[in-house]
C-alpha atoms as a PDB file:
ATOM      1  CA  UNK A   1      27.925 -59.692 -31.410  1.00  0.00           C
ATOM      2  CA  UNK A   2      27.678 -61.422 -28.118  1.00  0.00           C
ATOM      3  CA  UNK A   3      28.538 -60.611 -24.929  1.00  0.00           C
ATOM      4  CA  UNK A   4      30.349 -62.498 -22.128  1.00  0.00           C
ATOM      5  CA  UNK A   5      28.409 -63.976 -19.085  1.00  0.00           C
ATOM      6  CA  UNK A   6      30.038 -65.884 -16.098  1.00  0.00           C
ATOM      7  CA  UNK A   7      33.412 -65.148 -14.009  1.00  0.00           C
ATOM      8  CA  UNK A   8      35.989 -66.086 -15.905  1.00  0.00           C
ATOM      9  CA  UNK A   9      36.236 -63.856 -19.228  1.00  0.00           C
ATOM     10  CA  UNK A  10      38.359 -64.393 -21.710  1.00  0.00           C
ATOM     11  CA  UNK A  11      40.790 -62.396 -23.949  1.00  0.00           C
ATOM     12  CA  UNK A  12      42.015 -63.389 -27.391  1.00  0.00           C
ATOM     13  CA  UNK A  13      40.976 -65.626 -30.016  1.00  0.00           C
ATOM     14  CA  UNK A  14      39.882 -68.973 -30.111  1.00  0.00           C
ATOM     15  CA  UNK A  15      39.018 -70.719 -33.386  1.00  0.00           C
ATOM     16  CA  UNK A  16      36.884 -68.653 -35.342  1.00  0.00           C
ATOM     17  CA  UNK A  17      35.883 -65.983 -32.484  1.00  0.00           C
ATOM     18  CA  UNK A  18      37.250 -63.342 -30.789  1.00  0.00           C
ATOM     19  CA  UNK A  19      36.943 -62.136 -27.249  1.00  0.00           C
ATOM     20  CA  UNK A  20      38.242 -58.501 -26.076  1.00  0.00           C
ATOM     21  CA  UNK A  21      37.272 -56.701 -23.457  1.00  0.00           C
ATOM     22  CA  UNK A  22      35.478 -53.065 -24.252  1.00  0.00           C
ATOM     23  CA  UNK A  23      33.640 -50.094 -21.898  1.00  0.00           C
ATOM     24  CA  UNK A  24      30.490 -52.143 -22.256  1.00  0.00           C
ATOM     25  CA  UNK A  25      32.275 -55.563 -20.635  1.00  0.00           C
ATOM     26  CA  UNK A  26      33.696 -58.712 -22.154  1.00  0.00           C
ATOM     27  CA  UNK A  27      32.631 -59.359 -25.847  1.00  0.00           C
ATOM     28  CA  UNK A  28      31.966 -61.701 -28.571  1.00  0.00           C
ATOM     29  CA  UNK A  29      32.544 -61.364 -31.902  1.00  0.00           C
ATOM     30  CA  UNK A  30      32.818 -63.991 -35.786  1.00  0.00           C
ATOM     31  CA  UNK A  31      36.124 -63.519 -37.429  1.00  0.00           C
ATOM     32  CA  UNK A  32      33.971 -63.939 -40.587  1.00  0.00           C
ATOM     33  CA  UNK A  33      34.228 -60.978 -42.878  1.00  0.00           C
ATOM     34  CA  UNK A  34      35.446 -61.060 -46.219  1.00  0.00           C
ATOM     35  CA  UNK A  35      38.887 -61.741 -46.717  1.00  0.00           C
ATOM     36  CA  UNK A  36      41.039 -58.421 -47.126  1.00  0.00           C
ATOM     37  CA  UNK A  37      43.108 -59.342 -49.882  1.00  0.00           C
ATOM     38  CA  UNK A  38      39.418 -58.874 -52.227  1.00  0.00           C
ATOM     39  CA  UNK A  39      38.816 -56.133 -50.364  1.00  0.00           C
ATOM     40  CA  UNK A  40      41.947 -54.551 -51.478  1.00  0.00           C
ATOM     41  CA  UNK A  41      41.663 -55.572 -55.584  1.00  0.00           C
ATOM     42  CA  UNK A  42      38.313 -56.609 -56.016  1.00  0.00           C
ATOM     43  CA  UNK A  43      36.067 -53.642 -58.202  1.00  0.00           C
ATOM     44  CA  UNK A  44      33.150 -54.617 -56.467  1.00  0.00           C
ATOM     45  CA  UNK A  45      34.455 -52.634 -53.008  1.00  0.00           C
ATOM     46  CA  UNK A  46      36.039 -49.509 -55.076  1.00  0.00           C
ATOM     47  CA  UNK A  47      33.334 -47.682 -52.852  1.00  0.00           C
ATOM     48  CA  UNK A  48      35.017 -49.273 -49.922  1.00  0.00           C
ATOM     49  CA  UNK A  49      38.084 -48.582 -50.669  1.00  0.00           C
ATOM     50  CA  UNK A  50      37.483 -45.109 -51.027  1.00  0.00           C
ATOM     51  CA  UNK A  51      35.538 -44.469 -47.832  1.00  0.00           C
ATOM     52  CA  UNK A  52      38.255 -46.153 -46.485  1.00  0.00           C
ATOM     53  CA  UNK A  53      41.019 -43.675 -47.618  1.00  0.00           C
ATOM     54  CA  UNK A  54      39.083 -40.572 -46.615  1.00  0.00           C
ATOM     55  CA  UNK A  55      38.402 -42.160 -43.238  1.00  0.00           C
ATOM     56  CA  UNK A  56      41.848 -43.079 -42.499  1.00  0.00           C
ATOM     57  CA  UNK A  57      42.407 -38.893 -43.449  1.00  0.00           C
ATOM     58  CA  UNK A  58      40.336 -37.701 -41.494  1.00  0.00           C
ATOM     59  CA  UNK A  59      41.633 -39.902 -38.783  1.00  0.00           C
ATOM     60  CA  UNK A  60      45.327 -38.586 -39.416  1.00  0.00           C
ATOM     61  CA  UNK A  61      43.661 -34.860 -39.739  1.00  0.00           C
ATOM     62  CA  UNK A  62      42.169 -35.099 -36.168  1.00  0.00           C
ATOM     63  CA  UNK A  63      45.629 -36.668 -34.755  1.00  0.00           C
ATOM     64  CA  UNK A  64      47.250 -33.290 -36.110  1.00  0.00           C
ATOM     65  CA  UNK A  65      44.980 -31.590 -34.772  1.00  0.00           C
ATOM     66  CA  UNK A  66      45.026 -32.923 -31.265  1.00  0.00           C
ATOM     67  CA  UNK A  67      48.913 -33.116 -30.936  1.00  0.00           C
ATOM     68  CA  UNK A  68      48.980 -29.420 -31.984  1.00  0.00           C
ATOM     69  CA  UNK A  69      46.741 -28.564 -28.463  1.00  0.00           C
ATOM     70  CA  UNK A  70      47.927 -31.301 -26.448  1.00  0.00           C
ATOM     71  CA  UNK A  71      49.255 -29.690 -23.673  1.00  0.00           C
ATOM     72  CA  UNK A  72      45.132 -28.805 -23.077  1.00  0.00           C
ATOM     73  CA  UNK A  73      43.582 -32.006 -24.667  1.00  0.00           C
ATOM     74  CA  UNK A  74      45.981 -34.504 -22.514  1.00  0.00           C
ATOM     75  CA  UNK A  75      44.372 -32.796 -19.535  1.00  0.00           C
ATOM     76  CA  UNK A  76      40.949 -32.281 -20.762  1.00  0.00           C
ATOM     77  CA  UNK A  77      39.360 -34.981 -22.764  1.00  0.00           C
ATOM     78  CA  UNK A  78      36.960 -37.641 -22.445  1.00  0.00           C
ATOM     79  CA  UNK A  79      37.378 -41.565 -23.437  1.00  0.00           C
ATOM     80  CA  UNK A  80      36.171 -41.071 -26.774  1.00  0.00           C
ATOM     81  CA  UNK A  81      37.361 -37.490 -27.950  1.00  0.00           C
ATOM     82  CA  UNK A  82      39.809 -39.271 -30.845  1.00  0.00           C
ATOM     83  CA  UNK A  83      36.314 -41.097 -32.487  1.00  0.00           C
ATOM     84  CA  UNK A  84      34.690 -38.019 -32.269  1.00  0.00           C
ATOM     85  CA  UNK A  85      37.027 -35.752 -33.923  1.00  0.00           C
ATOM     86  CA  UNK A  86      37.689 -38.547 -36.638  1.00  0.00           C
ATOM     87  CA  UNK A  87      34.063 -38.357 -37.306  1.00  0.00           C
ATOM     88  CA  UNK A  88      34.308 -33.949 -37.466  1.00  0.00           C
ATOM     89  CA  UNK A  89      36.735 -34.394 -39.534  1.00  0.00           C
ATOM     90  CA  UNK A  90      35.245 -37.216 -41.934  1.00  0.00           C
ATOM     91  CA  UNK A  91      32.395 -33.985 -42.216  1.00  0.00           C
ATOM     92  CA  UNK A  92      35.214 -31.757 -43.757  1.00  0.00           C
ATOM     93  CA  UNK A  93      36.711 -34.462 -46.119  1.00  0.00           C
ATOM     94  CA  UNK A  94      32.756 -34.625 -47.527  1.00  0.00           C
ATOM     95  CA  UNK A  95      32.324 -31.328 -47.838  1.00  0.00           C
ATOM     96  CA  UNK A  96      34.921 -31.220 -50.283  1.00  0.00           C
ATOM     97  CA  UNK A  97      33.640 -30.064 -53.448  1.00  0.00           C
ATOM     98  CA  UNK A  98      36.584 -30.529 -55.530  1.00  0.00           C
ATOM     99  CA  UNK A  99      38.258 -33.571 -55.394  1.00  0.00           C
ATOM    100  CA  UNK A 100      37.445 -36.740 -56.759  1.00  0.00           C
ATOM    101  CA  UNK A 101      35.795 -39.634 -54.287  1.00  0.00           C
ATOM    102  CA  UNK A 102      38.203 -41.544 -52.342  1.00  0.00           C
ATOM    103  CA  UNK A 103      40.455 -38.636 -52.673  1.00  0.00           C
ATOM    104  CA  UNK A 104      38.532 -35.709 -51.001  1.00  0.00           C
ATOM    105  CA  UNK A 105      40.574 -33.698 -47.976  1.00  0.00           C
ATOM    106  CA  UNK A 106      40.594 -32.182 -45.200  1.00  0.00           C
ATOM    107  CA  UNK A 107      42.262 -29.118 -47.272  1.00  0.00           C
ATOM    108  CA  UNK A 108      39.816 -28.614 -49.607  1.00  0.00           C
ATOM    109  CA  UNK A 109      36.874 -29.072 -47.733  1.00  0.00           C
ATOM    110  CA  UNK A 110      35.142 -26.462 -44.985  1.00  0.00           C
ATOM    111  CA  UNK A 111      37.570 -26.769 -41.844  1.00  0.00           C
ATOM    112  CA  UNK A 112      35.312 -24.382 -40.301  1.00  0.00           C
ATOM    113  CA  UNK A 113      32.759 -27.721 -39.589  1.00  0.00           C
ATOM    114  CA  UNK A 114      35.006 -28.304 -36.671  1.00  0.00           C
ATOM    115  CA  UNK A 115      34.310 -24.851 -34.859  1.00  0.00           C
ATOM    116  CA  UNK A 116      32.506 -25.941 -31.374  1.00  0.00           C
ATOM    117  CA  UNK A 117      33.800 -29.250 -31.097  1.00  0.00           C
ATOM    118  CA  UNK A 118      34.094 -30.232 -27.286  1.00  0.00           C
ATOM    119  CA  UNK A 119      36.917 -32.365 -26.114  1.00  0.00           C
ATOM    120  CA  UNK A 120      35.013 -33.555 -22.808  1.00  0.00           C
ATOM    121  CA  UNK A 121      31.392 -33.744 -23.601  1.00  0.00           C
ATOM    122  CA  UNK A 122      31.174 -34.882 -19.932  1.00  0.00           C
ATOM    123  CA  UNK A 123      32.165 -31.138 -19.177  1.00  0.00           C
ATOM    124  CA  UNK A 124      30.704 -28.971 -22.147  1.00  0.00           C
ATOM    125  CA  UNK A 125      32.383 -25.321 -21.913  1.00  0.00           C
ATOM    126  CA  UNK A 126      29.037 -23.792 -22.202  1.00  0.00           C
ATOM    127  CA  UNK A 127      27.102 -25.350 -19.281  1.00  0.00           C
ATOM    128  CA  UNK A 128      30.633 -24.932 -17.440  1.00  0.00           C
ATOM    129  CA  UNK A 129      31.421 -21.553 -17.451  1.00  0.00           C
ATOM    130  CA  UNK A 130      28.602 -18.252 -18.364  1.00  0.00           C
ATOM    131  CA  UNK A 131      30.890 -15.470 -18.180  1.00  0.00           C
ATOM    132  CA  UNK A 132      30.522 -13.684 -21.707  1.00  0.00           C
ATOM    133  CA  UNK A 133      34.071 -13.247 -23.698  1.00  0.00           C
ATOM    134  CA  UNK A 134      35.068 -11.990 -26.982  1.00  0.00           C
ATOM    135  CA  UNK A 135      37.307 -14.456 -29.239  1.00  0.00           C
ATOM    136  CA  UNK A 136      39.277 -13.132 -32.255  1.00  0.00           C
ATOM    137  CA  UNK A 137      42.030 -14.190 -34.505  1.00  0.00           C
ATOM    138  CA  UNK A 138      43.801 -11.865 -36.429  1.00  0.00           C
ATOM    139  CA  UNK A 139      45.511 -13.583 -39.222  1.00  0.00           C
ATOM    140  CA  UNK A 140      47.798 -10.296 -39.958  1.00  0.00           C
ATOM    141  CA  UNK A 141      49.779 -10.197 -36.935  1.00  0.00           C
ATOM    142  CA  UNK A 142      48.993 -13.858 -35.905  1.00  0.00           C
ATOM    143  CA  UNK A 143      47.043 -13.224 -32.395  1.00  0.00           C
ATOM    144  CA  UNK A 144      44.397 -15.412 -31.293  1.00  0.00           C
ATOM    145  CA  UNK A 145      42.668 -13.786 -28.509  1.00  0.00           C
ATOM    146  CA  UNK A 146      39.856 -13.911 -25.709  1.00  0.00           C
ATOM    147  CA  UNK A 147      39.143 -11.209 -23.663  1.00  0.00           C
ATOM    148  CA  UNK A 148      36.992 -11.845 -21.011  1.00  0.00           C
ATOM    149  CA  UNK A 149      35.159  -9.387 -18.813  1.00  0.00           C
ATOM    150  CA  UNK A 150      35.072  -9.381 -15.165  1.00  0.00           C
ATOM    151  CA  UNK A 151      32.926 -11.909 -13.458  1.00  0.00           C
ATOM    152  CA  UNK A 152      31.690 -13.381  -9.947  1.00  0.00           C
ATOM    153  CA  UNK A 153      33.213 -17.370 -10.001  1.00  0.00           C
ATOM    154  CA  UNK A 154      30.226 -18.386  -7.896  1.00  0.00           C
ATOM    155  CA  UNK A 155      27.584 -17.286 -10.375  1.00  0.00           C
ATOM    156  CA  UNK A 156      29.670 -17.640 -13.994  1.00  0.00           C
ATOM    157  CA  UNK A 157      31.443 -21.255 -13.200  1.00  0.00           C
ATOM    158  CA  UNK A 158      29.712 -24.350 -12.745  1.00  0.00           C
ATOM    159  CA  UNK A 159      32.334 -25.951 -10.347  1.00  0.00           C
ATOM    160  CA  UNK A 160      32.668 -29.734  -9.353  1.00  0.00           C
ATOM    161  CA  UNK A 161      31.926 -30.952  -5.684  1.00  0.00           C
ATOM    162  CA  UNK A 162      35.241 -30.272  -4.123  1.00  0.00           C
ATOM    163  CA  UNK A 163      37.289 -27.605  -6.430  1.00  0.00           C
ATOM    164  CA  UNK A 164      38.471 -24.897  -4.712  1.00  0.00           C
ATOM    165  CA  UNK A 165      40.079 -23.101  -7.447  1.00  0.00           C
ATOM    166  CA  UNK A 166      39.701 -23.041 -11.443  1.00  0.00           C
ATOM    167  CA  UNK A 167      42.021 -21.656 -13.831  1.00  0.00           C
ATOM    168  CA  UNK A 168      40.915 -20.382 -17.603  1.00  0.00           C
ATOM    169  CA  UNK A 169      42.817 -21.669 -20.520  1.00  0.00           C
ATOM    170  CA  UNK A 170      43.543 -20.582 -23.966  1.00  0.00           C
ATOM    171  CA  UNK A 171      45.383 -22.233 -27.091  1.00  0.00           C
ATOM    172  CA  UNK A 172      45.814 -20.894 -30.914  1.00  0.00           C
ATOM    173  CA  UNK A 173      47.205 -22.935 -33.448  1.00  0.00           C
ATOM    174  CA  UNK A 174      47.994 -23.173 -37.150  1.00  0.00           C
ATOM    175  CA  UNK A 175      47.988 -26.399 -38.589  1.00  0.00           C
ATOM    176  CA  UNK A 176      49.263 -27.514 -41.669  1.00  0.00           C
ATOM    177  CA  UNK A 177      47.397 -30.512 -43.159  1.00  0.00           C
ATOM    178  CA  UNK A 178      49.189 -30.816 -46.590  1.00  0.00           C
ATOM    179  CA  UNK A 179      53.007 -31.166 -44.440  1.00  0.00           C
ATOM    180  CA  UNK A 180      51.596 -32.436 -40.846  1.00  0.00           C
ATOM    181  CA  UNK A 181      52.818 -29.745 -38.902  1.00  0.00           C
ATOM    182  CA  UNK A 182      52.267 -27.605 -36.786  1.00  0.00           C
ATOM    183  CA  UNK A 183      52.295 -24.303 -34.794  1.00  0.00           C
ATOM    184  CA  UNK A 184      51.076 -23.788 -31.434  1.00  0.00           C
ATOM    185  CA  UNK A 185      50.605 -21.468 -28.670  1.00  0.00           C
ATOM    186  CA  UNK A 186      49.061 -21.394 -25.021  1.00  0.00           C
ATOM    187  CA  UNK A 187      48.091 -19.132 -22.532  1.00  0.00           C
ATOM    188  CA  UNK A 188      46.193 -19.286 -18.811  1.00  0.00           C
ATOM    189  CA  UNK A 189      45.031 -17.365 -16.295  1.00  0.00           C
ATOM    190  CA  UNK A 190      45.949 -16.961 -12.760  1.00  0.00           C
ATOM    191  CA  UNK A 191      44.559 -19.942 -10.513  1.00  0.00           C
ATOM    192  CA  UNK A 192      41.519 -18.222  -8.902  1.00  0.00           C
ATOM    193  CA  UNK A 193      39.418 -19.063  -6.172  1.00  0.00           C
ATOM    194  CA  UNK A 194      35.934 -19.966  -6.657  1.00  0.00           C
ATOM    195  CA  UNK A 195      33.971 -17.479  -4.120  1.00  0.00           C
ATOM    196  CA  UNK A 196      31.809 -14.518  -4.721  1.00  0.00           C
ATOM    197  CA  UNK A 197      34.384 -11.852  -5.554  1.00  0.00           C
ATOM    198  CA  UNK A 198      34.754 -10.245  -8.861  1.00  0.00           C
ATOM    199  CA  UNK A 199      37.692 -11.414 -10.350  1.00  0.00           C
ATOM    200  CA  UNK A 200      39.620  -8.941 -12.683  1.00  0.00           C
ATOM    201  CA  UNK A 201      39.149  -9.307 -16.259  1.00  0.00           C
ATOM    202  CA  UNK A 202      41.083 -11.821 -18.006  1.00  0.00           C
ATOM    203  CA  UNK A 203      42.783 -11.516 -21.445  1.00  0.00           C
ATOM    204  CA  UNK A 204      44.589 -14.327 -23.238  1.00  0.00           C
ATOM    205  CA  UNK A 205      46.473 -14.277 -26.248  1.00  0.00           C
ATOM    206  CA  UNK A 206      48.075 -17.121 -28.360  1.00  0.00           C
ATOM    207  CA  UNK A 207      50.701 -15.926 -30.865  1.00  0.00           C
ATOM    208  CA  UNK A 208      51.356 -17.978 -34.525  1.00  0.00           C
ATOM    209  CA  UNK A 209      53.066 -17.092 -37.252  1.00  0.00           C
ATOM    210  CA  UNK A 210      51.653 -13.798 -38.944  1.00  0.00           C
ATOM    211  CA  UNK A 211      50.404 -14.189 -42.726  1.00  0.00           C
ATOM    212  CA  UNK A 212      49.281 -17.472 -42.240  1.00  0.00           C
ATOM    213  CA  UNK A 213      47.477 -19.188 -45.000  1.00  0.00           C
ATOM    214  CA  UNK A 214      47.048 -22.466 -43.458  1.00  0.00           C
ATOM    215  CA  UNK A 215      44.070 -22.915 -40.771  1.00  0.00           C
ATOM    216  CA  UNK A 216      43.866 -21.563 -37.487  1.00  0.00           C
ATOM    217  CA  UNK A 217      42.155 -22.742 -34.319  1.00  0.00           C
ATOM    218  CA  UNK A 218      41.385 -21.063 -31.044  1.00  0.00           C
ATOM    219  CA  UNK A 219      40.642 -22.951 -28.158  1.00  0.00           C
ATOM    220  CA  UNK A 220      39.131 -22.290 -24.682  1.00  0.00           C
ATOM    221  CA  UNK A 221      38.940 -24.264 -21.877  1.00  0.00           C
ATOM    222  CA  UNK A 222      38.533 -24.078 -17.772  1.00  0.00           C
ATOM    223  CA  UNK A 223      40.547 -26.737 -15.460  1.00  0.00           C
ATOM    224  CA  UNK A 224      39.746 -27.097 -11.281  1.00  0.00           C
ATOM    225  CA  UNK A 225      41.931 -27.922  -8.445  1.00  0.00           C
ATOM    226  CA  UNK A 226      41.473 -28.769  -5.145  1.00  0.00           C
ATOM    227  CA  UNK A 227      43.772 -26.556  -2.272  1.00  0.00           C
ATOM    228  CA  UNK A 228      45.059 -28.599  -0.064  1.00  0.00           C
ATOM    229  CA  UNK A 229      47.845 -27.115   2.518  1.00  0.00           C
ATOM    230  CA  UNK A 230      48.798 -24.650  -0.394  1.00  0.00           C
ATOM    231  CA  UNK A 231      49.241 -27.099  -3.107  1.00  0.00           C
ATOM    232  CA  UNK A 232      46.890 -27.385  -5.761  1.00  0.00           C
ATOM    233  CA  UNK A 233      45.634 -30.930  -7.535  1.00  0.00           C
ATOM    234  CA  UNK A 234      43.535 -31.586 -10.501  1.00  0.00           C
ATOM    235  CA  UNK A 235      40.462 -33.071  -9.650  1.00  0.00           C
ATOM    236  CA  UNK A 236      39.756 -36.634 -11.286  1.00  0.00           C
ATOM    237  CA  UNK A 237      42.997 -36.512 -13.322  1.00  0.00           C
ATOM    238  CA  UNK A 238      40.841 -33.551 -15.667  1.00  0.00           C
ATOM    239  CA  UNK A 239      38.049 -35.202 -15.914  1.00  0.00           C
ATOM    240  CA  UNK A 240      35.928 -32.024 -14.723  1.00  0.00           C
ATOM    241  CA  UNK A 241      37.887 -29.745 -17.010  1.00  0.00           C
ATOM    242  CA  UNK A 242      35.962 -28.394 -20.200  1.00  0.00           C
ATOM    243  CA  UNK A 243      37.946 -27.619 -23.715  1.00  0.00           C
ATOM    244  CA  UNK A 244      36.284 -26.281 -26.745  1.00  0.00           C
ATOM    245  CA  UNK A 245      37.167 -24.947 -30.233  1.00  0.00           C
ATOM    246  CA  UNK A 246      35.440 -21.200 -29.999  1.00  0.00           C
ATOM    247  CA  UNK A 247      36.918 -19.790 -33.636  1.00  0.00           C
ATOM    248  CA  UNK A 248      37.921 -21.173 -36.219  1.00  0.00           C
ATOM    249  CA  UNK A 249      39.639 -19.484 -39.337  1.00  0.00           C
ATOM    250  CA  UNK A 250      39.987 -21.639 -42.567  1.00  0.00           C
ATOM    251  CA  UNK A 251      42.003 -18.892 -44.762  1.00  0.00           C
END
């Protein structure tokens, strides 16, 4: 693959190459390839053909998955959050012990692979905020909590230049992989100021359907603001907030 050099790159295709534009600058790259249509018949790429079902599930497992928390993710992801849960979730589909190749699933493999996953790795949850917190889901009556105790802002969050206040987020879902659908809940806290007064403690709680038996997630997350005359504004569109999956809960 080659990359671009002058000042006038180019877009599209021209002959047999292509030129795009990526994060890394103007590329390069052969059409070449072998033609899809063999691809798609030929016995020789069964193995291909396979990998490329799973990947395309795992791909339409992390979508679900995403769109269930959305109102968090939108606001707290980085550029390449979607790759990166397609890739979790390709870990899932081959830990599935039970299926045959090319037809392993998200369902029958461990869900609980995706427990940690950070939506902003440019603002990991752990080296964002210290304060110590209890998470629990309670598939009986359907809660998915964290309690948090009280804590001083200036010595348990890890603030960007310029926030003034943060707020502490909370989602629980239960996602349903076999019918793509879902159920989801949110919670916050109070906007609080970030000085070096003990704020109370802080309990959130996410309600979904009791009994479940499909997967359930629990997300945490902090977002900043800036104060400015009384209103508050999201620094960098969210790209300072931090969003993790802290429990998981396959069955």
């Amino acid at each position: 693959m080659a990359q671009q050099k002058g000042f006038l790159p180019a877009k599209g295709r021209m002959g047999n190459l292509s030129y795009y534009k990526t994060r890394d600058g103007y590329l390069i790259k052969d059409k070449g390839g072998i033609d899809k249509n063999r691809i798609a018949s030929d016995p020789a790429f069964q193995r291909t053909r396979e990998n490329g079902a799973e990947f395309g599930s795992a791909g339409k497992a992390g979508k679900l998955l995403r769109n269930a928390v959305k109102a968090l993710s939108q606001k707290s992801s980085d550029g390449r959050a979607v790759s990166r849960l397609t890739k979790n979730m390709f870990k899932v589909i081959k830990s599935d012990a039970v299926s045959r190749r090319g037809e392993r699933n998200v369902v029958d493999g461990n869900i609980e692979l995706v427990q940690g996953f950070e939506f902003n790795i440019n603002a990991v949850l752990g080296t964002t905020f210290y304060a110590p917190y209890t998470a629990a889901i309670d598939r009986v009556t359907g809660n998915l909590s964290v309690d948090i105790d009280a804590f001083v802002p200036e010595k348990a969050v890890s603030r960007p230049e310029g926030a003034t206040h943060f707020q502490i987020n909370s989602a629980g879902a239960e996602v349903d992989f076999e019918e793509n659908v879902y159920v989801s809940s949110f919670s916050s806290s109070a906007e609080m100021p970030w000085d070096n007064t003990a704020t109370a403690p802080v309990s959130l709680e996410n309600a979904v359907p009791a009994n479940s038996t499909r997967p359930l997630f629990l997300l945490l997350g902090i977002e900043f603001f800036q104060e400015v005359n009384g209103e508050m504004y999201s620094l960098r569109n969210g790209g300072y907030n931090s969003l993790a999956i802290i429990r998981v809960s396959a069955q």
